[in-house]
PDB file of N, CA and C in Angstrom:
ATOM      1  N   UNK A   1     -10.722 156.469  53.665  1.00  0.00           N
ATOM      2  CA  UNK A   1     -10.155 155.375  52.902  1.00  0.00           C
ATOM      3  C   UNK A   1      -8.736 155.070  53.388  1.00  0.00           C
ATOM      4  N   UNK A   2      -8.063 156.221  53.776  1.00  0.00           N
ATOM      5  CA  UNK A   2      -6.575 155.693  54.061  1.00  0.00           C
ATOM      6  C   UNK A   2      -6.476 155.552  55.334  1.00  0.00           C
ATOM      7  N   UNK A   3      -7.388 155.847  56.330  1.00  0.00           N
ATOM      8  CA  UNK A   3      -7.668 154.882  57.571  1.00  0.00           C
ATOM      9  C   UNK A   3      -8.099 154.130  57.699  1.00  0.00           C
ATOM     10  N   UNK A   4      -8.670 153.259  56.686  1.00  0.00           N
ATOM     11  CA  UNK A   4      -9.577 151.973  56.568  1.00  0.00           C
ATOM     12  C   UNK A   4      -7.343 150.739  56.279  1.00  0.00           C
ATOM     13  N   UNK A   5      -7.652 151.719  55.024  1.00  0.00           N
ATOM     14  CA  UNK A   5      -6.195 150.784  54.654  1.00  0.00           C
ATOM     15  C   UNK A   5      -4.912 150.474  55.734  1.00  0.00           C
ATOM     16  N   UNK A   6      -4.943 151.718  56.245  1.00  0.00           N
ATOM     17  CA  UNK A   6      -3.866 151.568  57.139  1.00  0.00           C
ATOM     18  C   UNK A   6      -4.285 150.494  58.416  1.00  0.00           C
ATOM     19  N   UNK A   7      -5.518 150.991  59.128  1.00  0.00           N
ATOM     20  CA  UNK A   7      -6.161 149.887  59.827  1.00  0.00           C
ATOM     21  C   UNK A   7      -5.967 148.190  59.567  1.00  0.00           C
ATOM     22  N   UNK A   8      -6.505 148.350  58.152  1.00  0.00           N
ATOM     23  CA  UNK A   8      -6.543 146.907  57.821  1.00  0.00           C
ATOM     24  C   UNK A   8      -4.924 146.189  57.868  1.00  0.00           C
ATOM     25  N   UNK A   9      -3.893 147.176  57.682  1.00  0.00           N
ATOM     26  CA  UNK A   9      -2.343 146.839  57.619  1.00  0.00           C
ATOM     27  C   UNK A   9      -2.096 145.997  59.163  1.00  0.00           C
ATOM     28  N   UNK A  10      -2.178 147.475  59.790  1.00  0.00           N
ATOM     29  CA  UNK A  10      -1.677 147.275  61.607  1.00  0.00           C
ATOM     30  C   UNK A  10      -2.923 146.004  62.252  1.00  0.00           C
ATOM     31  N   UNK A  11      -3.582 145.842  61.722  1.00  0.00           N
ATOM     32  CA  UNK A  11      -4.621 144.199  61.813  1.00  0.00           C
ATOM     33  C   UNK A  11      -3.609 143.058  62.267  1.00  0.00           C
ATOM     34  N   UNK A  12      -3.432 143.179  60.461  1.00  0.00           N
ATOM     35  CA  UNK A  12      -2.478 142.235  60.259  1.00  0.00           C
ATOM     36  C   UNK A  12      -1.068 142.055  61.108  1.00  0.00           C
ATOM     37  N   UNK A  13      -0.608 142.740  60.649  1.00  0.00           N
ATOM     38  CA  UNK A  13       0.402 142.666  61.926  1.00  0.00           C
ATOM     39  C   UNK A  13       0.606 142.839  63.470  1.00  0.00           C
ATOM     40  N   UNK A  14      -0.685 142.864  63.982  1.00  0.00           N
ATOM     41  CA  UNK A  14      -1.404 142.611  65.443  1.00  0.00           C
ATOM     42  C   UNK A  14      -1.746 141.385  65.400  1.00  0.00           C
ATOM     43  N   UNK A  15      -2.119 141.242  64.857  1.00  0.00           N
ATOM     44  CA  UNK A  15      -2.450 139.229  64.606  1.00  0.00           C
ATOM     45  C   UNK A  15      -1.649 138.579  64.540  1.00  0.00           C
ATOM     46  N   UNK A  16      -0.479 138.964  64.508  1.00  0.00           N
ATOM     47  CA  UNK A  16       1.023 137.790  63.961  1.00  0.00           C
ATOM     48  C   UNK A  16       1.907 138.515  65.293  1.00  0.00           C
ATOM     49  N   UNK A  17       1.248 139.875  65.924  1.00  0.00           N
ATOM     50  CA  UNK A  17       2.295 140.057  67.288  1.00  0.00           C
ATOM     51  C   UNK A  17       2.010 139.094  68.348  1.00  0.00           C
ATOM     52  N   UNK A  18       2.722 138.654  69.284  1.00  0.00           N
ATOM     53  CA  UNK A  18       2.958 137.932  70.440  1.00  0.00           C
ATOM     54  C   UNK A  18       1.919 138.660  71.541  1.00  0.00           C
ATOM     55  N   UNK A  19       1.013 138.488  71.764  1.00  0.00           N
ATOM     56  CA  UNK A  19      -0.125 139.704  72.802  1.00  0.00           C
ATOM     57  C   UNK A  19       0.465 139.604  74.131  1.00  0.00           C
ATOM     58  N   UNK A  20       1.633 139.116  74.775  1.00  0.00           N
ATOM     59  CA  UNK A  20       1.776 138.490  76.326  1.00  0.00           C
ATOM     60  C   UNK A  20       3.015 138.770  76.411  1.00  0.00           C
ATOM     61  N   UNK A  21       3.881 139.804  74.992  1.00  0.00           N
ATOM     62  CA  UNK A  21       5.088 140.288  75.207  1.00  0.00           C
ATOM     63  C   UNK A  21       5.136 141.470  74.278  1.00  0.00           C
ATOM     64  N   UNK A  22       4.755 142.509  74.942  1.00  0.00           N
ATOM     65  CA  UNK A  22       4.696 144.213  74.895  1.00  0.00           C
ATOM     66  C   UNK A  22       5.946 144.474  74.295  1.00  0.00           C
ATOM     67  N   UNK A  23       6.944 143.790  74.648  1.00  0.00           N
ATOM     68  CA  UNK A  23       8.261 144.312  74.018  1.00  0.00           C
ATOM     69  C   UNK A  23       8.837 143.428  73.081  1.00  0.00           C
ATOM     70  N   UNK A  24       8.058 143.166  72.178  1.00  0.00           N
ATOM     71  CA  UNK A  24       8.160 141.874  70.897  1.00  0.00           C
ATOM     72  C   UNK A  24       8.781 143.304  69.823  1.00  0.00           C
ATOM     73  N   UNK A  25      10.128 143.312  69.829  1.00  0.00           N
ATOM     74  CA  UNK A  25      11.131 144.179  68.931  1.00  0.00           C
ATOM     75  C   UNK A  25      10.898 143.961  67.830  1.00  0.00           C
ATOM     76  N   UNK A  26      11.029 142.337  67.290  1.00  0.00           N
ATOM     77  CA  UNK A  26      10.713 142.451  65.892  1.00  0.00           C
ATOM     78  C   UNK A  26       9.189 142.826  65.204  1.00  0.00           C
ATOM     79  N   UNK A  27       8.156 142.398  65.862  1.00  0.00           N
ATOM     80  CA  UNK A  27       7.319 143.231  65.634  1.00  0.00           C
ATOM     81  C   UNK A  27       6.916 144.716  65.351  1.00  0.00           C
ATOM     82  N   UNK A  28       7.342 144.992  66.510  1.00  0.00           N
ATOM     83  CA  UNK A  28       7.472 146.666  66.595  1.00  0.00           C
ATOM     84  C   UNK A  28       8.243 147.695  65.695  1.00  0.00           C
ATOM     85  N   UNK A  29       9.269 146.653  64.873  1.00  0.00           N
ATOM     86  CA  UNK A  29      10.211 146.892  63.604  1.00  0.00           C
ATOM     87  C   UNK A  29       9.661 147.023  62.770  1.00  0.00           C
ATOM     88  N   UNK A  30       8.970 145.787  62.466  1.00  0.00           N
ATOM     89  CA  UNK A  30       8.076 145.906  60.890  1.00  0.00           C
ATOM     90  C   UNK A  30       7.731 146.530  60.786  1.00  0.00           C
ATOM     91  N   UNK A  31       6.663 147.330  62.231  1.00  0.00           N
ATOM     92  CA  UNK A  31       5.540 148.208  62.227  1.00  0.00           C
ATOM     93  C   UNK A  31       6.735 149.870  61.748  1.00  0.00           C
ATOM     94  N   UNK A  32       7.827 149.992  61.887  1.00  0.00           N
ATOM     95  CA  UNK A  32       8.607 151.137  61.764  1.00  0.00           C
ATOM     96  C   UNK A  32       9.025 151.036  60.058  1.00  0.00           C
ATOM     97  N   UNK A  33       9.390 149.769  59.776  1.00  0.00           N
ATOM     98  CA  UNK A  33       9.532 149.596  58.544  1.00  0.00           C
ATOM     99  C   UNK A  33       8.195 149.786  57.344  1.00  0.00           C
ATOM    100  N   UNK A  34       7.235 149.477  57.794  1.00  0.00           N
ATOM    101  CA  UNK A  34       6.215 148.971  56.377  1.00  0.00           C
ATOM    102  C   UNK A  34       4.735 150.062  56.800  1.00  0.00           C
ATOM    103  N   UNK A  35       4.911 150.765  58.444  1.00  0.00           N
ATOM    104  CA  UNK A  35       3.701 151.661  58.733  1.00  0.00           C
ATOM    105  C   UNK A  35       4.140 152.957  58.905  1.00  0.00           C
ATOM    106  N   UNK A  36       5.441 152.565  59.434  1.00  0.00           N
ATOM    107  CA  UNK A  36       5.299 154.301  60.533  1.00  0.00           C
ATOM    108  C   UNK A  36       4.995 155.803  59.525  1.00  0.00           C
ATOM    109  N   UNK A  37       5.998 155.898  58.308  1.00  0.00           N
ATOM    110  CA  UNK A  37       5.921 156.939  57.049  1.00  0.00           C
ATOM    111  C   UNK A  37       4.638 157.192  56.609  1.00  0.00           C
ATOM    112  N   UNK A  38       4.049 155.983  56.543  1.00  0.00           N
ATOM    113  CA  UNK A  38       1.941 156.405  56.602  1.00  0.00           C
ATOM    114  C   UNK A  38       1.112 156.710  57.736  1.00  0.00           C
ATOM    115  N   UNK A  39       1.807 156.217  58.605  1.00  0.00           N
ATOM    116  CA  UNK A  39       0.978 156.513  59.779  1.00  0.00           C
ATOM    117  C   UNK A  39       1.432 158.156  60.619  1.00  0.00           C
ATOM    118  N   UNK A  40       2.247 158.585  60.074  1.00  0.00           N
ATOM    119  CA  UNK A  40       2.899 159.682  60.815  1.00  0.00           C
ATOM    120  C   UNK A  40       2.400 160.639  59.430  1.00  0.00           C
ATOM    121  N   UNK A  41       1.786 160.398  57.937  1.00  0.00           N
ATOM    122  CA  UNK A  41       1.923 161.010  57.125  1.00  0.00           C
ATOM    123  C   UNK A  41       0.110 161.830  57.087  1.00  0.00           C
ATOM    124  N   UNK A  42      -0.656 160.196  57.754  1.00  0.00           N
ATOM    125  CA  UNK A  42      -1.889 160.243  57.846  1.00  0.00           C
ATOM    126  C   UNK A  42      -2.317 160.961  59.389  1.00  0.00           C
ATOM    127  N   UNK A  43      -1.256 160.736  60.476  1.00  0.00           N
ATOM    128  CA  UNK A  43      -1.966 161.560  61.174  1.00  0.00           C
ATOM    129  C   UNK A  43      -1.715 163.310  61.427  1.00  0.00           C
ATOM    130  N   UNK A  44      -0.787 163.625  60.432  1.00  0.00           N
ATOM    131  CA  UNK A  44      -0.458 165.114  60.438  1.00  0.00           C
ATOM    132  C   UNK A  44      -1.762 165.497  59.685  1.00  0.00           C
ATOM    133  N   UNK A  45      -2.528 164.448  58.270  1.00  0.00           N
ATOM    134  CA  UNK A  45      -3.240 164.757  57.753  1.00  0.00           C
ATOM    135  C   UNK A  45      -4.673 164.917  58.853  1.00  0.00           C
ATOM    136  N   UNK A  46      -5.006 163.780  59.809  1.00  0.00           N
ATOM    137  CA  UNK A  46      -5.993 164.228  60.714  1.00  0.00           C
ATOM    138  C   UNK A  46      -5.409 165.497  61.637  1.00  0.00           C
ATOM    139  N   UNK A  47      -4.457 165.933  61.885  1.00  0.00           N
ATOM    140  CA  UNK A  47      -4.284 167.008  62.447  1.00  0.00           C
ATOM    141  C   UNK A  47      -4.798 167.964  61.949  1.00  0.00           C
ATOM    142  N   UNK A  48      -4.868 168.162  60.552  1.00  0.00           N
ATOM    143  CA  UNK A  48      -4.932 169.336  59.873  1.00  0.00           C
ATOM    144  C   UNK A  48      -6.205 169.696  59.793  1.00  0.00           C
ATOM    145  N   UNK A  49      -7.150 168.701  59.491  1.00  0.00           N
ATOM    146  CA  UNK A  49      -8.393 168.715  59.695  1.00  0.00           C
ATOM    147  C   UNK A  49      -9.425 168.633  60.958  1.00  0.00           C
ATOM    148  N   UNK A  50      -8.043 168.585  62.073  1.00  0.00           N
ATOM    149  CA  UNK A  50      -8.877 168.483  63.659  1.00  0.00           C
ATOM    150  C   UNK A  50      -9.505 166.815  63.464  1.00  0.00           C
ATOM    151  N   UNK A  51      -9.137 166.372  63.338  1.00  0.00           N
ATOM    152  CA  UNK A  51      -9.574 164.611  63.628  1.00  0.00           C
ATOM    153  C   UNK A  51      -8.814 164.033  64.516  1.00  0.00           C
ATOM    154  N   UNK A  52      -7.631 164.518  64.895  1.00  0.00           N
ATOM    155  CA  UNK A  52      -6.631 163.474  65.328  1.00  0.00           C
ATOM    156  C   UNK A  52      -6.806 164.192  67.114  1.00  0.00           C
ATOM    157  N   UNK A  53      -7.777 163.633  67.805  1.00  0.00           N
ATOM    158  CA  UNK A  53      -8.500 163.673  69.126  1.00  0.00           C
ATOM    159  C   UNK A  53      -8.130 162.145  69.915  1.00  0.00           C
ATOM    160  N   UNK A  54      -7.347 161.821  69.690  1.00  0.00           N
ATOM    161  CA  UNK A  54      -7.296 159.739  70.578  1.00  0.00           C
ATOM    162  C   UNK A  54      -7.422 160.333  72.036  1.00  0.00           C
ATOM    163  N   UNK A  55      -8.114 159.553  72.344  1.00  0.00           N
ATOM    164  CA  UNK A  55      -8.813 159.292  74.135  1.00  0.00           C
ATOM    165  C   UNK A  55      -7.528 158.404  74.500  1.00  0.00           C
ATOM    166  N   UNK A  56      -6.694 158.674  74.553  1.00  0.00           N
ATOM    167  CA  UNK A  56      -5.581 158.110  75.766  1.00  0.00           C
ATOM    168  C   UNK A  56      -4.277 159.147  76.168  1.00  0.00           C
ATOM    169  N   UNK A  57      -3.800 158.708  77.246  1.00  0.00           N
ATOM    170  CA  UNK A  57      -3.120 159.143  78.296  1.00  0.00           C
ATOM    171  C   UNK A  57      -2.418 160.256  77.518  1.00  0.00           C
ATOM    172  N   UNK A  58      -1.324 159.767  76.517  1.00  0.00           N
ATOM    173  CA  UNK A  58      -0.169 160.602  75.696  1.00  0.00           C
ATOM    174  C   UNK A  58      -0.560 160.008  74.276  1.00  0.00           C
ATOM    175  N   UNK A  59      -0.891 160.776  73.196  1.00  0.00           N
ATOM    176  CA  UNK A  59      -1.368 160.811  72.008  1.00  0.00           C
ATOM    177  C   UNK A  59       0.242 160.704  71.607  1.00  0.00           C
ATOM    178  N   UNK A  60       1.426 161.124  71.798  1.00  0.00           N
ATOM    179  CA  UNK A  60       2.420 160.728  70.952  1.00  0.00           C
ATOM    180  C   UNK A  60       3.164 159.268  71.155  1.00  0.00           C
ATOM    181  N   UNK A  61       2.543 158.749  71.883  1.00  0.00           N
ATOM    182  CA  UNK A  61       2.854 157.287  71.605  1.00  0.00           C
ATOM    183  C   UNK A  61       1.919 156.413  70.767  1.00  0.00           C
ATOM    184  N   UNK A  62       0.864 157.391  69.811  1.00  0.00           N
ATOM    185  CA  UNK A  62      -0.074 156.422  68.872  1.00  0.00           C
ATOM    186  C   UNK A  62       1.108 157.226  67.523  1.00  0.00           C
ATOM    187  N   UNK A  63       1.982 158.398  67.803  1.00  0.00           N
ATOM    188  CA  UNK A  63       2.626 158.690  66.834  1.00  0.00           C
ATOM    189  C   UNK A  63       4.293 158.332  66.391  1.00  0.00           C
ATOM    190  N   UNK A  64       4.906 157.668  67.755  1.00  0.00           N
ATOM    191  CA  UNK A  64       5.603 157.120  68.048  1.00  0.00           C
ATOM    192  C   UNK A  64       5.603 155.488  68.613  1.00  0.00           C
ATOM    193  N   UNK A  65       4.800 154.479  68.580  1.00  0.00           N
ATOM    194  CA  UNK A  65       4.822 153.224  69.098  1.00  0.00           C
ATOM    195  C   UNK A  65       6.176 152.688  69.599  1.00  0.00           C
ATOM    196  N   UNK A  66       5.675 152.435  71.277  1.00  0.00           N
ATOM    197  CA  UNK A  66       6.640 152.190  71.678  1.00  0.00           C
ATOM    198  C   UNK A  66       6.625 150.196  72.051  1.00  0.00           C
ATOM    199  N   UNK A  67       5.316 149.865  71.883  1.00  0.00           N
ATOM    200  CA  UNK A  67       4.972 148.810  71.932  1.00  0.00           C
ATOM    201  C   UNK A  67       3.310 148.239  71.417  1.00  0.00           C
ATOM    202  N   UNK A  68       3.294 146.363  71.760  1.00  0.00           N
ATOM    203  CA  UNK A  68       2.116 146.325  71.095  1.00  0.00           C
ATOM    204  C   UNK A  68       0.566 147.390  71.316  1.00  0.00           C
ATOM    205  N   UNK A  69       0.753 148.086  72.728  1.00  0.00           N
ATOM    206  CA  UNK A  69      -0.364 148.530  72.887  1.00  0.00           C
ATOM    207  C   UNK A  69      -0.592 149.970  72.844  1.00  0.00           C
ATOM    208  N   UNK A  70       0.208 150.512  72.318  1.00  0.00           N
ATOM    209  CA  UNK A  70       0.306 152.022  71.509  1.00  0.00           C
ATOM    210  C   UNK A  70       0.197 151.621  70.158  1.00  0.00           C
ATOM    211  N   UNK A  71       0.611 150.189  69.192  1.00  0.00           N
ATOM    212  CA  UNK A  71      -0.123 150.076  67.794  1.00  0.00           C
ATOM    213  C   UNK A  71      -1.560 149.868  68.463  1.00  0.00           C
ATOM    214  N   UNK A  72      -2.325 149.000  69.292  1.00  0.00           N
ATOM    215  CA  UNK A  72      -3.413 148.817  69.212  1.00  0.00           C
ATOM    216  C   UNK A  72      -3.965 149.863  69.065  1.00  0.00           C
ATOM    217  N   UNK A  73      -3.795 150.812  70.071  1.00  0.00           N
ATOM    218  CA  UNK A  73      -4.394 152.114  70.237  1.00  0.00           C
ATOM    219  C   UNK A  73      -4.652 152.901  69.057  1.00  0.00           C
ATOM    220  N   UNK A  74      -3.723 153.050  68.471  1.00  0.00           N
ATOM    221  CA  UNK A  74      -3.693 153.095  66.933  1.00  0.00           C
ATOM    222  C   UNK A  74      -4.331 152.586  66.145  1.00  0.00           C
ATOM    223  N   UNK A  75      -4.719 151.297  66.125  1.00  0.00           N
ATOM    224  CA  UNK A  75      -5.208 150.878  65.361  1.00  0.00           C
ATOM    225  C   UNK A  75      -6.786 150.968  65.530  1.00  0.00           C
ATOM    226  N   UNK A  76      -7.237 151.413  66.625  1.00  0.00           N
ATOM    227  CA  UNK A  76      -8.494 151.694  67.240  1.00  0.00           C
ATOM    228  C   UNK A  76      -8.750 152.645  66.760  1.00  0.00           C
ATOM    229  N   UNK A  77      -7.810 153.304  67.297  1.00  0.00           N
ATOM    230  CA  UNK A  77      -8.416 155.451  66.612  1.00  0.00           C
ATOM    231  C   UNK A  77      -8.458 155.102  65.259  1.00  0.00           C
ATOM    232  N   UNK A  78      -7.895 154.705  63.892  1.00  0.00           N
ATOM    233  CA  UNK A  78      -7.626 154.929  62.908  1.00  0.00           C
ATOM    234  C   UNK A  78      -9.131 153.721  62.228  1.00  0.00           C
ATOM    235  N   UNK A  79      -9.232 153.115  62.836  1.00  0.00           N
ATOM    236  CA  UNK A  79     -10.265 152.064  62.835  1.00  0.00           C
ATOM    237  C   UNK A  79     -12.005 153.067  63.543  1.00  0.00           C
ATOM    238  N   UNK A  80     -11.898 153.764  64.406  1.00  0.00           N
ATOM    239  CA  UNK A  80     -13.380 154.430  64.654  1.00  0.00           C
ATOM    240  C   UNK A  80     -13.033 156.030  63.597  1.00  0.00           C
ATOM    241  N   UNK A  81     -12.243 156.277  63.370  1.00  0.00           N
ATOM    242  CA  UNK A  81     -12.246 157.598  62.022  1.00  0.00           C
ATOM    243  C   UNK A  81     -13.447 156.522  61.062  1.00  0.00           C
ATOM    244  N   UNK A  82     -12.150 155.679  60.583  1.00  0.00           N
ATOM    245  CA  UNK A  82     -13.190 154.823  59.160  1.00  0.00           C
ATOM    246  C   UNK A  82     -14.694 154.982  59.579  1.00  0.00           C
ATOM    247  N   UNK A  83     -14.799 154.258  60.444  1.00  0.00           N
ATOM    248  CA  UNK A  83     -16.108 153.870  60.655  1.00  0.00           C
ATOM    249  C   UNK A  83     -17.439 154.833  61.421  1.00  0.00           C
ATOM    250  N   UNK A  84     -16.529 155.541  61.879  1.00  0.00           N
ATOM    251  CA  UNK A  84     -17.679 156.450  63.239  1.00  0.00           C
ATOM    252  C   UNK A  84     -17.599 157.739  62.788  1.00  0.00           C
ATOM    253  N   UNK A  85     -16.877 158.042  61.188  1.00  0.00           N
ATOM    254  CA  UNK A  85     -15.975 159.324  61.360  1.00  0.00           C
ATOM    255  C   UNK A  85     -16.524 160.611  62.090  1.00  0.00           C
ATOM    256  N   UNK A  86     -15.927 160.950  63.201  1.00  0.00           N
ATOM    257  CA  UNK A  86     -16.089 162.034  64.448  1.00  0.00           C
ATOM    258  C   UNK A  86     -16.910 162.561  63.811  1.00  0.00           C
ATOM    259  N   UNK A  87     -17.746 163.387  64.613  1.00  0.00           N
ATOM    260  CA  UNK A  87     -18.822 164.426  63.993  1.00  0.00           C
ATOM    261  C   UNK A  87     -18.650 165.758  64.997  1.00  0.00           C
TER     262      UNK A  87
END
């Protein structure tokens, strides 16, 4: 449930980011302002339970976003938990 919610958040504000400028600051703000405290709160919680497995290069840039495509990434992993949840 709180990867469905959080998902559905970082959506939204992927939809209103600029896709053709990676380094869109104010974007990447909001996402520090209104996600990061849940998203850093929820993935200690998949840690704990061994969920938090993301298939890319450096996993601490889905815990740190440094741009739009470390939220996507994020928003992918937190989006196949909801839905696929790992087995």
């Amino acid at each position: 449930m709180r990867c469905r919610k959080l998902a559905n958040g970082l959506d939204k504000l992927l939809e209103g980011w600029e896709r053709h400028d990676p380094k869109n600051k104010e974007a990447l703000r909001e996402y520090n302002n209104r996600f990061k405290a849940d998203a850093n709160r929820l993935i200690e919680d998949l840690k704990t339970y061994d969920l938090w497995v993301p298939q890319v290069d450096d996993p601490a840039f889905l815990e740190n976003p440094e741009n739009r495509q470390d939220v996507q990434n994020l928003y992918s992993y937190l989006r196949w938990v909801h839905l696929a949840f790992p087995t």
